[in-house]
N, C-alpha and C. Protein backbone atom coordinates (compact mmCIF):
# COMPACT_ATOMS: atom_id res chain seq x y z
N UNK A 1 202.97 -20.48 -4.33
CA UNK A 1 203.40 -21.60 -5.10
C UNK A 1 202.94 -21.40 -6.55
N UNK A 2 204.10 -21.32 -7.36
CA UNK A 2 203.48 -21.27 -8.89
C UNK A 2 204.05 -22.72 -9.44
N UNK A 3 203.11 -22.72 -10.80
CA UNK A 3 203.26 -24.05 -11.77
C UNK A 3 204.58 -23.94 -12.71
N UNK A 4 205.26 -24.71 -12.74
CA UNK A 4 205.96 -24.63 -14.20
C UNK A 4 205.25 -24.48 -15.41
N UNK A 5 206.03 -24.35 -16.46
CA UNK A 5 205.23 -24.41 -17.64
C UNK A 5 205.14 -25.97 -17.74
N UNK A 6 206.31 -26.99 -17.29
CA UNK A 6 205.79 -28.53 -17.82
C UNK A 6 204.66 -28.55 -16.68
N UNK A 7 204.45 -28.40 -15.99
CA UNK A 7 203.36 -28.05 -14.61
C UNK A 7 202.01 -28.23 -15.42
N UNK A 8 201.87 -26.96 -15.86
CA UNK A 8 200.53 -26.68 -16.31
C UNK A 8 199.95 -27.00 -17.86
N UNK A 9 201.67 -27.48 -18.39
CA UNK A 9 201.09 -27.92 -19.65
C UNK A 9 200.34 -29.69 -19.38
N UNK A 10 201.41 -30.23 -18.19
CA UNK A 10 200.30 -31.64 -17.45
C UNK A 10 198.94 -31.15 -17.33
N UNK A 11 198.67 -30.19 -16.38
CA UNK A 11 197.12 -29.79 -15.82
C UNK A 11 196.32 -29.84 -17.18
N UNK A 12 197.02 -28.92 -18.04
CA UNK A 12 196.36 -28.56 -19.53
C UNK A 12 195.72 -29.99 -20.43
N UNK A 13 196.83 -30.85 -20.44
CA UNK A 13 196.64 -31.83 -21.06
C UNK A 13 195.71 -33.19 -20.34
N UNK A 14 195.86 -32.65 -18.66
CA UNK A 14 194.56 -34.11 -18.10
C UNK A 14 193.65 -33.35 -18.20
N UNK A 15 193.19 -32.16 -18.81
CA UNK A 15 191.88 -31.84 -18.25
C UNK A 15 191.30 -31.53 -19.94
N UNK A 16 192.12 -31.42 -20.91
CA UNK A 16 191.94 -32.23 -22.22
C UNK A 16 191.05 -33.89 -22.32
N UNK A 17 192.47 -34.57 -21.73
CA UNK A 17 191.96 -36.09 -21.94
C UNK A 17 190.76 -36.07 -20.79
N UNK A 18 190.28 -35.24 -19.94
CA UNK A 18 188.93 -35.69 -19.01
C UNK A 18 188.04 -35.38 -20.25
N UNK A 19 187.80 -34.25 -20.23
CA UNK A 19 186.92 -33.63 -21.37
C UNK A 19 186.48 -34.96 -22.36
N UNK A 20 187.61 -35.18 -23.32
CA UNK A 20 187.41 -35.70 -24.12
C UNK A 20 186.46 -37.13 -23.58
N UNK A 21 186.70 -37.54 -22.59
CA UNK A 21 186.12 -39.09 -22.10
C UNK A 21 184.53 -38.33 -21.95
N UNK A 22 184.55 -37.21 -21.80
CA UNK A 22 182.73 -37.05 -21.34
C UNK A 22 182.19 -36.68 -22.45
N UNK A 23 183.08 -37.32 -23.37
CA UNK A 23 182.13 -37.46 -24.60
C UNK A 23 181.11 -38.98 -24.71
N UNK A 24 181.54 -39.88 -23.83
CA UNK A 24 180.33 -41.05 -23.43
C UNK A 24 180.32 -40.95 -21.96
N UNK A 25 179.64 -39.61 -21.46
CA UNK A 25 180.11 -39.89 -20.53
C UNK A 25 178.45 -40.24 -20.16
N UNK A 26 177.31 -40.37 -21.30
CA UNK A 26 176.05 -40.66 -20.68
C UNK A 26 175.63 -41.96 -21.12
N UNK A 27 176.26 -43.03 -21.46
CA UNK A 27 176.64 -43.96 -21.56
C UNK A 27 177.48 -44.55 -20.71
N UNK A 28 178.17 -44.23 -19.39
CA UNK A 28 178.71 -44.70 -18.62
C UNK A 28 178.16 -45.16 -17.09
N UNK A 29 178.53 -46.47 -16.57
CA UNK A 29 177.96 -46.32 -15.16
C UNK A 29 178.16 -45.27 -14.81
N UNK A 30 177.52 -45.67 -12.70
CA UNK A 30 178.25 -44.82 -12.05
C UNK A 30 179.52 -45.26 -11.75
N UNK A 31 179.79 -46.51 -11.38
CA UNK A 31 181.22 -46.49 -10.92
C UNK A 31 182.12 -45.94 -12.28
N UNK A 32 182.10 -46.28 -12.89
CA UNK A 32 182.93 -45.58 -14.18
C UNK A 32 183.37 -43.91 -14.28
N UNK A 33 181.79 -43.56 -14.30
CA UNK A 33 182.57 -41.81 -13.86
C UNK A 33 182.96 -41.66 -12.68
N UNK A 34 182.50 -42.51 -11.56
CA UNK A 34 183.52 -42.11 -10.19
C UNK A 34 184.70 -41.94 -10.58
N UNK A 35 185.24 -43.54 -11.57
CA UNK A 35 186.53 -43.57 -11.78
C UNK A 35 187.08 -42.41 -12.47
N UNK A 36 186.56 -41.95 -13.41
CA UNK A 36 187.04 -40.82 -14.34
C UNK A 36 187.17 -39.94 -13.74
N UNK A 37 186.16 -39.17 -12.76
CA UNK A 37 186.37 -38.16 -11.95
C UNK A 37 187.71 -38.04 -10.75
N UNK A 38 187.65 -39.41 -9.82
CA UNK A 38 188.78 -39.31 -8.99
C UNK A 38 190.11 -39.34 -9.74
N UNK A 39 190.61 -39.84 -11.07
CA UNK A 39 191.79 -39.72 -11.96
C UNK A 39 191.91 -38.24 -11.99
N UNK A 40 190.75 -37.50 -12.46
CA UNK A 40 191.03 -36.18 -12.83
C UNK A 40 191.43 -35.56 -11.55
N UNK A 41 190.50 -35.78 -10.84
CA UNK A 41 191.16 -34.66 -9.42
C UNK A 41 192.33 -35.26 -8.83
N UNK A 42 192.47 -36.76 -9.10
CA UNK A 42 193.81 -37.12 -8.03
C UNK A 42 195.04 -36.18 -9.24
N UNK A 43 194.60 -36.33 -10.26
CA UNK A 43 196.05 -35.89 -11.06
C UNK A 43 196.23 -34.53 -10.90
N UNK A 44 195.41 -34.26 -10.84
CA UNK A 44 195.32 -32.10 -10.57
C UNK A 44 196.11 -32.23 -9.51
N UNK A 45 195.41 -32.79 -8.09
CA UNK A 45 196.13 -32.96 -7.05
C UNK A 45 197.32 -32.98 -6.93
N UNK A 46 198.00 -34.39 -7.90
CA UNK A 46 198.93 -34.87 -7.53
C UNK A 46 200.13 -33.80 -8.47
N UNK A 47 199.68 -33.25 -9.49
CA UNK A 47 200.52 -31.98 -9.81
C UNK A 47 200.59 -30.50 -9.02
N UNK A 48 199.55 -30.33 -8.29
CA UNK A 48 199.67 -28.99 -7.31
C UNK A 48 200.80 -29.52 -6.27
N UNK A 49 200.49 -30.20 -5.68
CA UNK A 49 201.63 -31.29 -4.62
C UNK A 49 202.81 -31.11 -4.87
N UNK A 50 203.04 -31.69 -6.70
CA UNK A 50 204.63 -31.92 -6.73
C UNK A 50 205.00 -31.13 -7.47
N UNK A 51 204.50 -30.05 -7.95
CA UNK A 51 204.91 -28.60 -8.38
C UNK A 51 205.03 -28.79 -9.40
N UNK A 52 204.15 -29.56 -10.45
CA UNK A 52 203.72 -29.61 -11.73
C UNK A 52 204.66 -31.04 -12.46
N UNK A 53 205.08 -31.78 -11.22
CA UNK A 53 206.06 -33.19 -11.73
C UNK A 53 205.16 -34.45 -12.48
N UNK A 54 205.63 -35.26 -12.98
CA UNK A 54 204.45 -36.07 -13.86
C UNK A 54 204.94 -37.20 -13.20
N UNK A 55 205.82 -37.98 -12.13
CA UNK A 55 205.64 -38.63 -11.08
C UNK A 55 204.47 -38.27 -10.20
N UNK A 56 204.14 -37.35 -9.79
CA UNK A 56 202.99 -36.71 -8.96
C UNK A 56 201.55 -36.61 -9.50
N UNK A 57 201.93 -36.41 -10.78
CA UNK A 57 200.62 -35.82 -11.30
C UNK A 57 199.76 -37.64 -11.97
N UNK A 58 200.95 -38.56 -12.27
CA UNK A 58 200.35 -40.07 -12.47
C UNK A 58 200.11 -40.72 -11.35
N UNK A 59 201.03 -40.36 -10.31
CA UNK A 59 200.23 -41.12 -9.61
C UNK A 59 199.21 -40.40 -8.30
N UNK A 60 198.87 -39.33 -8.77
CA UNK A 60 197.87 -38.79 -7.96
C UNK A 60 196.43 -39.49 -9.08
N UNK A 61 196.53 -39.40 -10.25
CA UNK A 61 195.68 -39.90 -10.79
C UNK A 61 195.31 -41.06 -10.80
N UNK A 62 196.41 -41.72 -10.68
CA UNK A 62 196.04 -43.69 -10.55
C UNK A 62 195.38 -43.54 -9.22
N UNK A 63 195.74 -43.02 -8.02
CA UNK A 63 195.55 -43.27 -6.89
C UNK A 63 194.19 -42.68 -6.58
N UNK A 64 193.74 -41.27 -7.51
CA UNK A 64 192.41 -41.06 -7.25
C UNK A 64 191.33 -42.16 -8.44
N UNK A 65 191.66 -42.11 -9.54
CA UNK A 65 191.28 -43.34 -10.18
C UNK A 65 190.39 -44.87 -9.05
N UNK A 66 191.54 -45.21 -8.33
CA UNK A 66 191.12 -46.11 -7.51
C UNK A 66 190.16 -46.12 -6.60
N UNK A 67 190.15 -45.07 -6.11
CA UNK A 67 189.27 -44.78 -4.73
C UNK A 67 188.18 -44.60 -5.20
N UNK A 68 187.94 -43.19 -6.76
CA UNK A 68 186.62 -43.03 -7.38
C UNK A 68 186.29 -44.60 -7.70
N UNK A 69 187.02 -45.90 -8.31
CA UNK A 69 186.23 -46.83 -8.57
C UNK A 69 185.54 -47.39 -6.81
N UNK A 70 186.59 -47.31 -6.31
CA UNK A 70 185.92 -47.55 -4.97
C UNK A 70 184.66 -47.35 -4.48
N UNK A 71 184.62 -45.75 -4.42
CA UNK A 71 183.72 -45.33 -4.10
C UNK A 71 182.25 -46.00 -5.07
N UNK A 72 182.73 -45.66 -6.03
CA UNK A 72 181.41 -46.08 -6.81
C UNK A 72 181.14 -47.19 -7.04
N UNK A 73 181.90 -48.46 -7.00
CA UNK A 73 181.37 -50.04 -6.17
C UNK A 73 180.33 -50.07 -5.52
N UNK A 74 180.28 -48.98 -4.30
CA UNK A 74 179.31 -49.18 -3.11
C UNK A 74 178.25 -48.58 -3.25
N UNK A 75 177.51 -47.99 -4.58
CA UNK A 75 176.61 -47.40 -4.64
C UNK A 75 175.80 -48.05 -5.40
């Protein structure tokens, strides 16, 4: 399975905008970077999945988004 170029220019560009957020990222709860973290991997995810589609790649991120806040609620 390979990426498109719009594929990997998505991957390229969420892992830009992660970066850039861990610039407070020691200023942040924990639930907060849960959240930041599960966005990043759901969107990676959700672009390996749909073969670099940005239907896939948003909402793998909203959907990991959610769960990282989830997760980090309970801690």
């Amino acid at each position: 399975m390979t990426l498109t170029t719009f594929g990997k220019l998505s991957v390229a560009v969420l892992l830009a905008t992660a970066m850039a957020g861990c610039s407070s990222w020691d200023n942040m709860s924990y639930r907060q970077k849960s959240t930041v973290t599960g966005a990043g991997l759901g969107g990676v995810a959700g672009a390996v999945i749909s073969g670099g589609g940005i239907l896939g790649t948003v909402g793998g991120a909203a959907i990991g988004g959610i769960i990282g806040d989830q997760i980090g609620k309970n801690r």
